[in-house]
Every structure is written in structure tokens, then in C-alpha cells.
N, C-alpha and C. Protein backbone atom coordinates (compact mmCIF):
# COMPACT_ATOMS: atom_id res chain seq x y z
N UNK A 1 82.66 29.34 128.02
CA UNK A 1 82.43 30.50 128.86
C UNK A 1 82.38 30.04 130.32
N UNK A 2 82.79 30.69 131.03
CA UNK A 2 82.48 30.66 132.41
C UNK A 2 81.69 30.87 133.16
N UNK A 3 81.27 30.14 134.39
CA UNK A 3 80.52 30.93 134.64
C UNK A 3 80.65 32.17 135.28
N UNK A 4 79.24 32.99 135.38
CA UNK A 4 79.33 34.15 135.86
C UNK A 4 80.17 34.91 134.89
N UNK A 5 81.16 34.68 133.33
CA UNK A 5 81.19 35.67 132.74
C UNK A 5 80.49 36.24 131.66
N UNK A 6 80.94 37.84 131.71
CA UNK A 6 79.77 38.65 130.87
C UNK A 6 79.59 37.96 129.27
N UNK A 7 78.61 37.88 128.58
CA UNK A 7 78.29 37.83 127.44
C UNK A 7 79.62 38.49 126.37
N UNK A 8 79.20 39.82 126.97
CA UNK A 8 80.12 40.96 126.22
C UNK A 8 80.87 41.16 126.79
N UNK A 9 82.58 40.96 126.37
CA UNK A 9 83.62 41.32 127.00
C UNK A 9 83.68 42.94 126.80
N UNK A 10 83.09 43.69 126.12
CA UNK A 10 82.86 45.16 126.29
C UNK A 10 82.40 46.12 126.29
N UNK A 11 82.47 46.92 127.44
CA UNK A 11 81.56 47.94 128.12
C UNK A 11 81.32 48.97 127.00
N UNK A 12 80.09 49.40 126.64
CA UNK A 12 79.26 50.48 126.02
C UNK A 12 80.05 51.53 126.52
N UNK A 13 79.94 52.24 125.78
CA UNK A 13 80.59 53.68 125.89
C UNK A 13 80.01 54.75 124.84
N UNK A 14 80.31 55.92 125.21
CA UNK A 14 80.05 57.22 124.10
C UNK A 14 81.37 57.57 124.29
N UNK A 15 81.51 58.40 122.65
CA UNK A 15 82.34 58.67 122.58
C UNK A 15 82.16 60.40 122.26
N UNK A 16 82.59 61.02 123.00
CA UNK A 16 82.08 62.67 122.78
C UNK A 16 83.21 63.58 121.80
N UNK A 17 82.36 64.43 121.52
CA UNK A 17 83.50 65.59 120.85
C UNK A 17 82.67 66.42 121.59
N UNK A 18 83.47 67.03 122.35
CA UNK A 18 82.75 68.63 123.57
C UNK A 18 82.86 69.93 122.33
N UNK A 19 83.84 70.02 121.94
CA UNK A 19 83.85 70.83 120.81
C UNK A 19 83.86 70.82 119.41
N UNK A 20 82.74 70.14 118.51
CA UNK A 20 82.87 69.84 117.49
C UNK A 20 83.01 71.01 116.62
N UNK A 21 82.91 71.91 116.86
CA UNK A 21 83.68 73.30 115.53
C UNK A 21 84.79 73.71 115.43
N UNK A 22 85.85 73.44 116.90
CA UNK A 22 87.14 73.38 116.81
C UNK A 22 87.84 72.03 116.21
N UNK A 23 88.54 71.96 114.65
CA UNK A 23 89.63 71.24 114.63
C UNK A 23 90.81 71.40 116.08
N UNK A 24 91.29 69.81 115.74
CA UNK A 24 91.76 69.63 117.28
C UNK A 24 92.86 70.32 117.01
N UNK A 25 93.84 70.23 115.99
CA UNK A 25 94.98 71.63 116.04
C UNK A 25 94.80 72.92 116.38
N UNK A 26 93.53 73.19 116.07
CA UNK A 26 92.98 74.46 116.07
C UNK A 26 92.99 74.68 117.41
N UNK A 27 92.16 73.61 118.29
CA UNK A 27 92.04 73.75 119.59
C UNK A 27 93.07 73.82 120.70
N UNK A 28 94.38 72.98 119.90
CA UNK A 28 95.42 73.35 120.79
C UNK A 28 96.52 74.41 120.40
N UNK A 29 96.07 75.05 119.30
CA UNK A 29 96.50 76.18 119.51
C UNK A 29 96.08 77.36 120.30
N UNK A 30 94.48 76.76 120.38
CA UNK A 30 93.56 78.25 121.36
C UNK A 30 94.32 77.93 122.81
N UNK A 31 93.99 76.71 123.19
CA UNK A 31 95.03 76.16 124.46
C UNK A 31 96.50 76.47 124.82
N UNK A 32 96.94 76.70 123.84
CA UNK A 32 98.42 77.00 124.15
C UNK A 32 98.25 78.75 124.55
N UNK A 33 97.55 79.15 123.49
CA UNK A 33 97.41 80.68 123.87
C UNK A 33 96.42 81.10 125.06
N UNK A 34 95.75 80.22 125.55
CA UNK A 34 95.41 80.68 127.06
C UNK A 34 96.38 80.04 127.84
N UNK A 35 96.97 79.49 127.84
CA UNK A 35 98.12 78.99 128.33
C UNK A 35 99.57 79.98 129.31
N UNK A 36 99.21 80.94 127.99
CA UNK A 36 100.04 81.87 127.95
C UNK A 36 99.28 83.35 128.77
N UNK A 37 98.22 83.56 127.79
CA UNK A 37 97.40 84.68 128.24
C UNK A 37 96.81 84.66 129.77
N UNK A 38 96.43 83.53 129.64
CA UNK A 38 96.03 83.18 131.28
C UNK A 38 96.83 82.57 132.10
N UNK A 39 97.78 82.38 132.24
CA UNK A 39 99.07 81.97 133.11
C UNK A 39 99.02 81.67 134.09
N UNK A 40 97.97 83.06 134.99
CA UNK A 40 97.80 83.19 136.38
C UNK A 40 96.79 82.82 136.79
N UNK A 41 95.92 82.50 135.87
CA UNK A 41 94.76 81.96 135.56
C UNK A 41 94.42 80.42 136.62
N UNK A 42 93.41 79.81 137.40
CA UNK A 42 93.61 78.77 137.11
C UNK A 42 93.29 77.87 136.16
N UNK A 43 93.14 76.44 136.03
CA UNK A 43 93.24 75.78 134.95
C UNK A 43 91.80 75.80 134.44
N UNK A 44 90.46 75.96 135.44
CA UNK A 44 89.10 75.46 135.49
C UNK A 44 88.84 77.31 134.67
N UNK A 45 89.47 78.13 134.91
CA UNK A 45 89.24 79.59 134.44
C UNK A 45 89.90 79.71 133.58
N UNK A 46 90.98 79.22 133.44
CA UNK A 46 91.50 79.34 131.52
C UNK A 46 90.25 78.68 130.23
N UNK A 47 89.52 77.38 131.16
CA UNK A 47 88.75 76.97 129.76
C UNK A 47 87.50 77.75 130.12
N UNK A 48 86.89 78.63 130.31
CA UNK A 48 85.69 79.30 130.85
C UNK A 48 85.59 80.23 129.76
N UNK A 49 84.35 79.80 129.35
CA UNK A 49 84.03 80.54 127.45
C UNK A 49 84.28 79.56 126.69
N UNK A 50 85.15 78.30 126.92
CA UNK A 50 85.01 77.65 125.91
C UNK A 50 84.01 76.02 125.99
N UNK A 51 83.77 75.77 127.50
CA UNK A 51 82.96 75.22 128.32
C UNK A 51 82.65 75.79 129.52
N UNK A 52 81.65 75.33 129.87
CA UNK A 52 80.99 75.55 130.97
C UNK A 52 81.71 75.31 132.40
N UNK A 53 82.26 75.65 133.12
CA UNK A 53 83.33 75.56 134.35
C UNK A 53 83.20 74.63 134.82
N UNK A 54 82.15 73.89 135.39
CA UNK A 54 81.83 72.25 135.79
C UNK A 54 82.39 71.41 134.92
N UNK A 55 81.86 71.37 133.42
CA UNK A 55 82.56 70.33 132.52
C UNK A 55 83.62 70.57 132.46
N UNK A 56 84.55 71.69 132.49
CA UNK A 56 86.11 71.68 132.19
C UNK A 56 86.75 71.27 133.70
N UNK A 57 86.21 71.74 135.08
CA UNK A 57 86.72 70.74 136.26
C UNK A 57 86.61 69.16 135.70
N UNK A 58 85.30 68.72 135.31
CA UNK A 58 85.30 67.16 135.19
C UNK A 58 86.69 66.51 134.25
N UNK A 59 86.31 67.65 133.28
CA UNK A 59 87.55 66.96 132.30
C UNK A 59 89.02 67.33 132.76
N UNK A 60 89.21 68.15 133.48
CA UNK A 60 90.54 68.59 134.08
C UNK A 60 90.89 67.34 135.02
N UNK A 61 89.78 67.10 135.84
CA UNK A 61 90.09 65.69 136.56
C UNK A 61 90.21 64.36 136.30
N UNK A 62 88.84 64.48 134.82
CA UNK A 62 89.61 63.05 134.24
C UNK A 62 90.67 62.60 133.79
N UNK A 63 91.68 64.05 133.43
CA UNK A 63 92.98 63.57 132.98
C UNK A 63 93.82 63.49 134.54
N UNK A 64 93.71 63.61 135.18
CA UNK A 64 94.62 63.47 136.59
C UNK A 64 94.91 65.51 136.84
N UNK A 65 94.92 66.14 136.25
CA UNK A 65 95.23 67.77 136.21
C UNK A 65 93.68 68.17 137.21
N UNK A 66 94.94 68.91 137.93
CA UNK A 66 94.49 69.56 139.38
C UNK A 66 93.48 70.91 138.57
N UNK A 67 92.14 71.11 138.63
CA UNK A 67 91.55 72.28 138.46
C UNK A 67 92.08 73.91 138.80
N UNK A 68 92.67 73.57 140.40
CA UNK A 68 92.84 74.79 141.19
C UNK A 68 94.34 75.16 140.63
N UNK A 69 95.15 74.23 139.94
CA UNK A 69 96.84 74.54 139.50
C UNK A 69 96.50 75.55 138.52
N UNK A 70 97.81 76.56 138.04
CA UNK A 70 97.82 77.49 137.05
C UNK A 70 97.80 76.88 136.26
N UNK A 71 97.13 77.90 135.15
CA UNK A 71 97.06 77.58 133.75
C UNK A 71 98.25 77.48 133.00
N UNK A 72 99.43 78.42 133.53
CA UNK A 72 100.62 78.03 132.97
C UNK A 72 101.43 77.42 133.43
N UNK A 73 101.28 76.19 134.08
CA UNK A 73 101.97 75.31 134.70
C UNK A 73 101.54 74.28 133.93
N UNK A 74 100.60 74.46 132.77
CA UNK A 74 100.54 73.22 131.57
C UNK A 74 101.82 72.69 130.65
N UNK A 75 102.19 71.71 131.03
CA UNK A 75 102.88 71.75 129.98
C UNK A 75 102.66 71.28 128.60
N UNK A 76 102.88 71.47 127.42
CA UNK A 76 102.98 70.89 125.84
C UNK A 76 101.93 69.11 126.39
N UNK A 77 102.43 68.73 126.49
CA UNK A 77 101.96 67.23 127.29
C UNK A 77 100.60 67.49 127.16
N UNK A 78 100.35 68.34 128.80
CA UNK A 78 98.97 68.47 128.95
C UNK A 78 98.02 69.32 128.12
N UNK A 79 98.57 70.14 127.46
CA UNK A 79 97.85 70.96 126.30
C UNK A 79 97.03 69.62 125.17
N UNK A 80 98.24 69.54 124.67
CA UNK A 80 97.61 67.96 123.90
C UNK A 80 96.80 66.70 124.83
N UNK A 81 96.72 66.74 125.92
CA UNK A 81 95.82 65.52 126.66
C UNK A 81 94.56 66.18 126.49
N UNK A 82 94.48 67.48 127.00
CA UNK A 82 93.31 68.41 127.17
C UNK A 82 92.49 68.42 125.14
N UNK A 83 93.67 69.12 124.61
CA UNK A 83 92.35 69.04 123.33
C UNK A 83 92.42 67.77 122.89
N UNK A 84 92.71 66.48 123.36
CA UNK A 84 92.68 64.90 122.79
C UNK A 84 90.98 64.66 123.34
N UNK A 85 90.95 65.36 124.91
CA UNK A 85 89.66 65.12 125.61
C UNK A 85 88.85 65.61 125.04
N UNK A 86 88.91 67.00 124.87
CA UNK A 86 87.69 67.61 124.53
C UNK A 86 87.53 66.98 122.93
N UNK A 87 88.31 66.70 122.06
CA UNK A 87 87.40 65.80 120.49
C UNK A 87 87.16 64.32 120.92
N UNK A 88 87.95 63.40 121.86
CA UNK A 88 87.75 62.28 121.93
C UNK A 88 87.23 61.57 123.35
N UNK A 89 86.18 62.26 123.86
CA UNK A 89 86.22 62.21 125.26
C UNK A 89 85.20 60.92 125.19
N UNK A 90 85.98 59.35 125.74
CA UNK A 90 85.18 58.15 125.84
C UNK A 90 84.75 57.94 127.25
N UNK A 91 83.23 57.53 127.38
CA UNK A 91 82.86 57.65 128.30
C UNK A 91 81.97 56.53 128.61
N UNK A 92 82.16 55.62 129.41
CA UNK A 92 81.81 54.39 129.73
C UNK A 92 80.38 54.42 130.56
N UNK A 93 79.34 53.84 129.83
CA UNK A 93 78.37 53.42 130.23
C UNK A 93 78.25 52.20 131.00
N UNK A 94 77.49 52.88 132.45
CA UNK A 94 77.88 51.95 133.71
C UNK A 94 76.08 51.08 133.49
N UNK A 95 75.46 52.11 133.32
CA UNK A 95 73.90 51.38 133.21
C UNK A 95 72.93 52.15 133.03
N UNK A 96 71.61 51.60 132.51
CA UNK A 96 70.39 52.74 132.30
C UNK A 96 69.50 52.53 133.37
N UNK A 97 68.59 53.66 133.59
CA UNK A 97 67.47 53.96 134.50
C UNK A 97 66.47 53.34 134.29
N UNK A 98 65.85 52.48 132.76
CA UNK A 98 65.35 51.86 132.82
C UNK A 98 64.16 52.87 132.12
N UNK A 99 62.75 52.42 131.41
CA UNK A 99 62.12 53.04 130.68
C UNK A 99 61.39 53.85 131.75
N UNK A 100 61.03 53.28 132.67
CA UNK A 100 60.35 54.63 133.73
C UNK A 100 60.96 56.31 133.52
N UNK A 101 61.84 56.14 133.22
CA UNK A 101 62.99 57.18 133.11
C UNK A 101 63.32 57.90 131.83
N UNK A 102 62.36 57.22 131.01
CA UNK A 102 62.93 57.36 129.18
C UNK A 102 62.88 59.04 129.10
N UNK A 103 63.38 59.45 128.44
CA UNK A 103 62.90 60.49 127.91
C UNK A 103 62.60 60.52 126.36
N UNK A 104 62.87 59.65 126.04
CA UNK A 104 62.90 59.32 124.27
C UNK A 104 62.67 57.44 124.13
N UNK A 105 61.39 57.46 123.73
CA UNK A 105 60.89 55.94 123.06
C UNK A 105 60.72 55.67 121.64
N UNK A 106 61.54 55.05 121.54
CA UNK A 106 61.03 55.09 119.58
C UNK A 106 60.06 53.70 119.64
N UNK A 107 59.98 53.89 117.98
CA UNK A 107 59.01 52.48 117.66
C UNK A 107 57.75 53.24 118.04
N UNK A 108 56.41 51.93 117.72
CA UNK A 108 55.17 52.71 117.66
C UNK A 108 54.17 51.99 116.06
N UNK A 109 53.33 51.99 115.69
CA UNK A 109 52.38 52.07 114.73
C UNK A 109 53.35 52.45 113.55
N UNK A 110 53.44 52.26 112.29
CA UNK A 110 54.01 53.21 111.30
C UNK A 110 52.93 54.01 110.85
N UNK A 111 53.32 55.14 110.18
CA UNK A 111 52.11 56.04 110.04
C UNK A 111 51.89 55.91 108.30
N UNK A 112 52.33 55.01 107.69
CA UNK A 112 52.18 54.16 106.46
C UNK A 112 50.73 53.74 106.67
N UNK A 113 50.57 53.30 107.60
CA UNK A 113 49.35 52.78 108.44
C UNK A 113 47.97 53.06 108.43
N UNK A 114 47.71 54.64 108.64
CA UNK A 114 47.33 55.63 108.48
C UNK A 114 46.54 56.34 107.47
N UNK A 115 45.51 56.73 107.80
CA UNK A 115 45.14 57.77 106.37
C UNK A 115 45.85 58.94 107.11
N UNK A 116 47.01 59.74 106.24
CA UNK A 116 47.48 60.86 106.81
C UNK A 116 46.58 62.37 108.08
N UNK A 117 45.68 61.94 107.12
CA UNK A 117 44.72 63.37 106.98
C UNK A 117 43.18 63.43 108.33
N UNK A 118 42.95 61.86 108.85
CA UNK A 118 42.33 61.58 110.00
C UNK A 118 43.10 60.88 110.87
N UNK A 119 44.37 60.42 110.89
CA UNK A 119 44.84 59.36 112.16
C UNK A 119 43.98 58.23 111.99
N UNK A 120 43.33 57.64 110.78
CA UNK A 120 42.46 56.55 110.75
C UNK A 120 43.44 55.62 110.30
N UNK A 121 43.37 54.28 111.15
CA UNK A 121 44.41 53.08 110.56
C UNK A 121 43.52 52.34 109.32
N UNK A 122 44.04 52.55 108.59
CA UNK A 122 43.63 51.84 107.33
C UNK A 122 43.11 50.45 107.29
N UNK A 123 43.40 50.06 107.78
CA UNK A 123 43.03 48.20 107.68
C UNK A 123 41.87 48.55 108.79
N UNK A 124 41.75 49.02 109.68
CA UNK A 124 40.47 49.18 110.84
C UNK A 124 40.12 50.42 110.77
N UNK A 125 38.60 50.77 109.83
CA UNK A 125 38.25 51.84 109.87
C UNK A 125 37.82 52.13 111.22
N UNK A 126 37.54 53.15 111.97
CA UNK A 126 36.94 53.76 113.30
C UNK A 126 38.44 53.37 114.52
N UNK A 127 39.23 53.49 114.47
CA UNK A 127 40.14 52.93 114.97
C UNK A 127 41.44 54.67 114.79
N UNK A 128 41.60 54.97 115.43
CA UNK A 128 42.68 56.44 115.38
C UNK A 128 43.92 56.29 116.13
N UNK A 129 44.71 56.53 115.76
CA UNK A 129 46.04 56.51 116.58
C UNK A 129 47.10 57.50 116.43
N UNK A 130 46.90 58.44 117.74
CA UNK A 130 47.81 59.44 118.03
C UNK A 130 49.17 59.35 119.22
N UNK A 131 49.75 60.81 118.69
CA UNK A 131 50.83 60.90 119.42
C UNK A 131 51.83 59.86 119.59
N UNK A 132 52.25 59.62 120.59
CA UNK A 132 53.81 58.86 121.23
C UNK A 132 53.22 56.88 120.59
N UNK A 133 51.52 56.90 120.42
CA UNK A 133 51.67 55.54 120.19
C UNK A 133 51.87 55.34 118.55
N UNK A 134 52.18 55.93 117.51
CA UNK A 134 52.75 55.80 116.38
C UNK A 134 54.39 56.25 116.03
N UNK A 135 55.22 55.84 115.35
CA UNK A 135 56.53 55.48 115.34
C UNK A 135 57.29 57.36 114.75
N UNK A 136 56.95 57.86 115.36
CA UNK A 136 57.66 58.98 114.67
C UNK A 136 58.15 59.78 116.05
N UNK A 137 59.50 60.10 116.26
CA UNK A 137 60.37 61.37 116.58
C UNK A 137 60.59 62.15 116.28
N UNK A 138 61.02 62.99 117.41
CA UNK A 138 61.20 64.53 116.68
C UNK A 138 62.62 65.25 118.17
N UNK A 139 63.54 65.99 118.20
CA UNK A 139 64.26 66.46 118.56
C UNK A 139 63.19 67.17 119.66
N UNK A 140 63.69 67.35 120.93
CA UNK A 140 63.65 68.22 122.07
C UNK A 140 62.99 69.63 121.78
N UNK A 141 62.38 70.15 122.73
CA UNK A 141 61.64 71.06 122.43
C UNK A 141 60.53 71.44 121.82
N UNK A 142 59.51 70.67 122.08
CA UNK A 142 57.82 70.79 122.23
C UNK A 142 57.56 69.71 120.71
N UNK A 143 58.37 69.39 119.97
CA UNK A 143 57.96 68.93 119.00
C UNK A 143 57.06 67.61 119.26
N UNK A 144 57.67 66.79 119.94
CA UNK A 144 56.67 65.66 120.33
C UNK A 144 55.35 65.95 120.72
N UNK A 145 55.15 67.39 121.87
CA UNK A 145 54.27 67.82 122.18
C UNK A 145 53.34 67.96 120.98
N UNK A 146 53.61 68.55 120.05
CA UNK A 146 53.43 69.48 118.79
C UNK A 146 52.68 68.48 118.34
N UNK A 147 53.54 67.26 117.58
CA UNK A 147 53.24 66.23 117.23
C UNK A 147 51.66 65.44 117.77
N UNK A 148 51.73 65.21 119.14
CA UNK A 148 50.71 64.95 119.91
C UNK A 148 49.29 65.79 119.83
N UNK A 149 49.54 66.79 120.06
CA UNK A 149 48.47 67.89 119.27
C UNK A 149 47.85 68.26 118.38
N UNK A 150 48.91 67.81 117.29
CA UNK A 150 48.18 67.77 115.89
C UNK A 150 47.66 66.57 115.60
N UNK A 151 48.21 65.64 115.74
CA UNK A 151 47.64 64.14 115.31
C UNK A 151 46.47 64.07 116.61
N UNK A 152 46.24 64.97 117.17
CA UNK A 152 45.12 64.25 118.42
C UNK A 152 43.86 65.07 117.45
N UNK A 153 44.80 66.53 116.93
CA UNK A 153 43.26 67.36 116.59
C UNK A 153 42.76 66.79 115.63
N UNK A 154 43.58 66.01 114.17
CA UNK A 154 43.22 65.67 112.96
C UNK A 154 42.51 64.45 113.37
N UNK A 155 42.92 63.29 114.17
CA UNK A 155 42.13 62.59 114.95
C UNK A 155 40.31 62.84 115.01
N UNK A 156 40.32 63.91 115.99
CA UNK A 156 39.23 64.58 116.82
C UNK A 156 38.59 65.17 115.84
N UNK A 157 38.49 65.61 114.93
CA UNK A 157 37.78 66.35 113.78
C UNK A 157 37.53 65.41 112.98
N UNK A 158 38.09 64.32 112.46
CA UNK A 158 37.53 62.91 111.69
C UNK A 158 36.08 62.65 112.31
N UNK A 159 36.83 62.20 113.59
CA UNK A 159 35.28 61.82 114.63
C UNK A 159 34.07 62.57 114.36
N UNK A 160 34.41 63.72 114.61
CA UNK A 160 33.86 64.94 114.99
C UNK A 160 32.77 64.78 113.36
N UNK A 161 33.51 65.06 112.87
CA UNK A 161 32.76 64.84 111.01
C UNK A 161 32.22 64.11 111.04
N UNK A 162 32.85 62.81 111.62
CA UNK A 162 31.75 61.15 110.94
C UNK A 162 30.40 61.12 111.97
N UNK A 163 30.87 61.85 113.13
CA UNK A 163 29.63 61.75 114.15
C UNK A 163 28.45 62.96 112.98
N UNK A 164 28.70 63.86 112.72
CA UNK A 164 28.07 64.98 112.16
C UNK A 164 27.01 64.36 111.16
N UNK A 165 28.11 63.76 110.21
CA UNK A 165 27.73 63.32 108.68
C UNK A 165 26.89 62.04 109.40
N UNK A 166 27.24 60.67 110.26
CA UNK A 166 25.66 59.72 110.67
C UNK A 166 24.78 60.17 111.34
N UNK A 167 24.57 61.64 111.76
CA UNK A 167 23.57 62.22 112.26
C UNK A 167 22.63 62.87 111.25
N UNK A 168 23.12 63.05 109.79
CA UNK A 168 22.53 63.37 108.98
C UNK A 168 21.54 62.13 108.22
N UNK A 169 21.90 61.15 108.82
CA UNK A 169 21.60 60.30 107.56
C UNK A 169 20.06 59.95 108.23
């Protein structure tokens, strides 16, 4: 190796499908027929309904195709570049923001760990562990929150009990 070269001769990438319910024939047949229907159209307003007008400029430009040109000034060519993009759109990862930035951390405690039913870690009784510091995800939209909430309350009511029940004794 040389110096100064990369480890990995290759760059990370995603690879997108913008439209995963259109088969790609399918898709360039819808393409050909706005093609037609929208003619006068420009190119960024022929795909409008089928993406969002920003993403179809981006992808209009990643293939070299002018946004502001008519829609029927596509030719066969570009019909097929366009639905190749939208199922196979590769997209090169330049770098991350770094965990300050995470929006998603996995890993964590396993909840094997756990008595389900207090957040008590098994091997260390008096010991609880909620939310984001045990190993479980959940999709966007309050669930983590959710998550955090419930394992804080089942948590908090263990306590809550064991404080109750050595006050009895």
C-alpha cells in the first residue's frame, strides 16, 4: 500500500429505489405517456405527482437533463435513463456528522437482562435500566419516546412498591 492510500478502494454508497411500487417497465411506460400528455409541460412538471418537484429537479440534473426543457423533447434514451434513476438511484456517501448528530443509536443493555415487568437487571438487584440505554429500536414517530415512557414508568413503580413494601416491614 501506499502511502496516504485509502484502506478501501470503495466509496459507501446507497442505493435508492424513489419508486418502489412502480415496476421499472411500468414506470417507463407512465413516462412515456407523460411524455406525450405533457409535451408542453416542463420536464420538473411532467414528474410532479409522482415525486416531489425538488427531487425530480435533483434527479433531472443528475442525469445531465435540463429541468426547465420540455417534457417532450425526451427522447426514448432519456425516458429509460429517468426510470433506470428513479429504481436504481446510487448515491455516494461523502461522510457522516458524527454521533452528536445521530438520530438513531443502536446497541445498549439487552433486555434478556431484565426482569421484563420492573426494568430490574437481573444479575444486580436495585439497579433499573430505561429507555435509549437498553438495546431496542423502534421506527420514527414517538415510538422511542413511547418506549422511554413505559420502561421509565414500569421502572418507577418497582421502586415505588419496594420503597412501600420496606416501609412496611
Amino acid at each position: 500500500m501506499l502511502s496516504g492510500e485509502p484502506l478501501c478502494r470503495h466509496r459507501p454508497y446507497l442505493l435508492l429505489d424513489i419508486l418502489p411500487d412502480y415496476p421499472e417497465e411500468e414506470l417507463w411506460e407512465e413516462l412515456s405517456r407523460r411524455r406525450k400528455d405533457f409535451a408542453s409541460y416542463t420536464a420538473e412538471q411532467a414528474l410532479e405527482g409522482m415525486v416531489h418537484q425538488i427531487l425530480g429537479r435533483v434527479l433531472l440534473k443528475s442525469l445531465g437533463l435540463k429541468p426547465k426543457d420540455k417534457a417532450g423533447e425526451w427522447s426514448d434514451r432519456d425516458i429509460r435513463r429517468i426510470a433506470d434513476r428513479f429504481k436504481h438511484w446510487k448515491v455516494g456517501i461523502e461522510r457522516v456528522n458524527g454521533f452528536d448528530f445521530a438520530q438513531v443509536t443502536a446497541g445498549g443493555v439487552l433486555t434478556s437482562q431484565l426482569d421484563p415487568d420492573t426494568m430490574e437487571v437481573c444479575r444486580y438487584p436495585g439497579l433499573y435500566i430505561t429507555g435509549e440505554l437498553l438495546d431496542v429500536d423502534g421506527i420514527c414517530g414517538g415510538y422511542n419516546l413511547q418506549w422511554a415512557w413505559t420502561s421509565g414508568y414500569l421502572a418507577g413503580m418497582a421502586v415505588a412498591n419496594q420503597e412501600r413494601n420496606a416501609g412496611r416491614s
